[in-house]
C-alpha atoms as a PDB file:
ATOM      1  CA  UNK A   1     -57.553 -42.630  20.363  1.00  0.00           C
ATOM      2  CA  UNK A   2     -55.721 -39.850  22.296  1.00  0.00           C
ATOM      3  CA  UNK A   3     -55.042 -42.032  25.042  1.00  0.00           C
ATOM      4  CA  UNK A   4     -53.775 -44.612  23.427  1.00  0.00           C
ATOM      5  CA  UNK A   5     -51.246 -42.180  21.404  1.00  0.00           C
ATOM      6  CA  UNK A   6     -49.853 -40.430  24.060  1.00  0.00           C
ATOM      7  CA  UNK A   7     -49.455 -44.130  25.780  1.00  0.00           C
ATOM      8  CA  UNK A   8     -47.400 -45.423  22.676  1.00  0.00           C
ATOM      9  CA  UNK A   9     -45.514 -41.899  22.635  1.00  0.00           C
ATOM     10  CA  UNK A  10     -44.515 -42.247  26.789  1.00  0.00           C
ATOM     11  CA  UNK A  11     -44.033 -45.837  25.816  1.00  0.00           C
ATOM     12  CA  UNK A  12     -41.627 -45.544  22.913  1.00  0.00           C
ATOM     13  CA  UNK A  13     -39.624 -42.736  24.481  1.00  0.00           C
ATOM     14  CA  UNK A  14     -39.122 -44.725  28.121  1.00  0.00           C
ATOM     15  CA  UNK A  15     -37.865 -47.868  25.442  1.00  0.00           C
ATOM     16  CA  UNK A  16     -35.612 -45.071  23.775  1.00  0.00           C
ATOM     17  CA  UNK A  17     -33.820 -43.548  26.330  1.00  0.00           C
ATOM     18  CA  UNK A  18     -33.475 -46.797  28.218  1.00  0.00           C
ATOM     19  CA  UNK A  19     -31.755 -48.095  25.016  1.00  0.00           C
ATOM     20  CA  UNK A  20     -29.361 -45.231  24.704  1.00  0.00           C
ATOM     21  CA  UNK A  21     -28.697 -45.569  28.280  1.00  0.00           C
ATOM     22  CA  UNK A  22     -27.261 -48.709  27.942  1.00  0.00           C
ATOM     23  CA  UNK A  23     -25.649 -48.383  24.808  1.00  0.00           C
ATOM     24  CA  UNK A  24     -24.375 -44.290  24.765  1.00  0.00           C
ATOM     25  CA  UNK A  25     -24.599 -42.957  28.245  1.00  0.00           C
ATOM     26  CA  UNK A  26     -26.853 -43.410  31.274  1.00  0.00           C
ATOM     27  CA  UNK A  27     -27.168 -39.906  31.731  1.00  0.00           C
ATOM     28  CA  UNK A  28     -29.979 -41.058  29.136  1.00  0.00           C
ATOM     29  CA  UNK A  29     -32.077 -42.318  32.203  1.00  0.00           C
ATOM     30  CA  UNK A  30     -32.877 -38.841  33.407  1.00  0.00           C
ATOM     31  CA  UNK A  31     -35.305 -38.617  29.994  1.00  0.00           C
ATOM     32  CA  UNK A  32     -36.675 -42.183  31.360  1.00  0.00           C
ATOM     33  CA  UNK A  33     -37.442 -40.171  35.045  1.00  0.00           C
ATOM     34  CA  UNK A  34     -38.852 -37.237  33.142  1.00  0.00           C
ATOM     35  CA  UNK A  35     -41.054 -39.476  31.578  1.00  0.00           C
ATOM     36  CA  UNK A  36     -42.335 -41.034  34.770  1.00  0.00           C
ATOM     37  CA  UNK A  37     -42.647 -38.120  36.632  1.00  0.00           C
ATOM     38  CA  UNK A  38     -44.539 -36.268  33.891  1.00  0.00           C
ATOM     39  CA  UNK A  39     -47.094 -39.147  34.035  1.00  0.00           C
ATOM     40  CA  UNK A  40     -47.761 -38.867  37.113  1.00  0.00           C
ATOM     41  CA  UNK A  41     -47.849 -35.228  37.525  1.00  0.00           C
ATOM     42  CA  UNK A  42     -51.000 -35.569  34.508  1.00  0.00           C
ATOM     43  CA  UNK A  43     -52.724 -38.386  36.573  1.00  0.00           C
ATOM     44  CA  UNK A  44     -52.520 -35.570  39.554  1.00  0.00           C
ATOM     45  CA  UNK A  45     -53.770 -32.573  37.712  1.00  0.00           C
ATOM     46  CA  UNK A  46     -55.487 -33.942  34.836  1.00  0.00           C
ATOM     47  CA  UNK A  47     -53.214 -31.777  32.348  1.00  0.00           C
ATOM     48  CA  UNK A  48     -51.036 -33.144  29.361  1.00  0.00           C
ATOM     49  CA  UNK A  49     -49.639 -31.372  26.892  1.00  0.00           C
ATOM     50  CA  UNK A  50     -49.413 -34.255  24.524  1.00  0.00           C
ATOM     51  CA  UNK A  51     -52.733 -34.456  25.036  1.00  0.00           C
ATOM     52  CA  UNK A  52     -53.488 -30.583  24.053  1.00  0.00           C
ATOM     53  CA  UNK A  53     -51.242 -30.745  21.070  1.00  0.00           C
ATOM     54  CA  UNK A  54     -53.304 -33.697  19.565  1.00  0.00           C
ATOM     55  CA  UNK A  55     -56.235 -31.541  20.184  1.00  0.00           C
ATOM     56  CA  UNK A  56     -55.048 -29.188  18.098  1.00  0.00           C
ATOM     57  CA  UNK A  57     -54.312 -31.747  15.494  1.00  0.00           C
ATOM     58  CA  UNK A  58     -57.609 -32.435  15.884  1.00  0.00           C
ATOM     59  CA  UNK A  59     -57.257 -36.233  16.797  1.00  0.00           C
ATOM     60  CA  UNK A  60     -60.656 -36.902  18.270  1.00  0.00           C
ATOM     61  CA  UNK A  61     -60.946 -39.594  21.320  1.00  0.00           C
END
């Protein structure tokens, strides 16, 4: 379950920013490249904090 939410959550906000990038300002796609680097840098060292928050939440796997 955890990995599907923090999917949908990356997901939504790349769809987001790409959207006000086009329609307010594309300063909007530096959110899109802090997305994509932040997914990477969790396949790398295994840490998200999306991840730990849900924990916290307790939303089980």
């Amino acid at each position: 379950m955890k990995n599907r939410i923090v999917r949908a959550v990356a997901g939504i906000f790349i769809m987001i920013s790409l959207l006000l990038a086009v329609y307010v300002n594309q300063n909007w796609l530096w959110m899109t490249a802090f997305v994509g680097v932040n997914l990477s840098q969790s396949s790398i060292t295994k840490w998200c904090l999306l991840e730990d928050i849900l924990k916290k939440l307790n939303i089980k796997d």
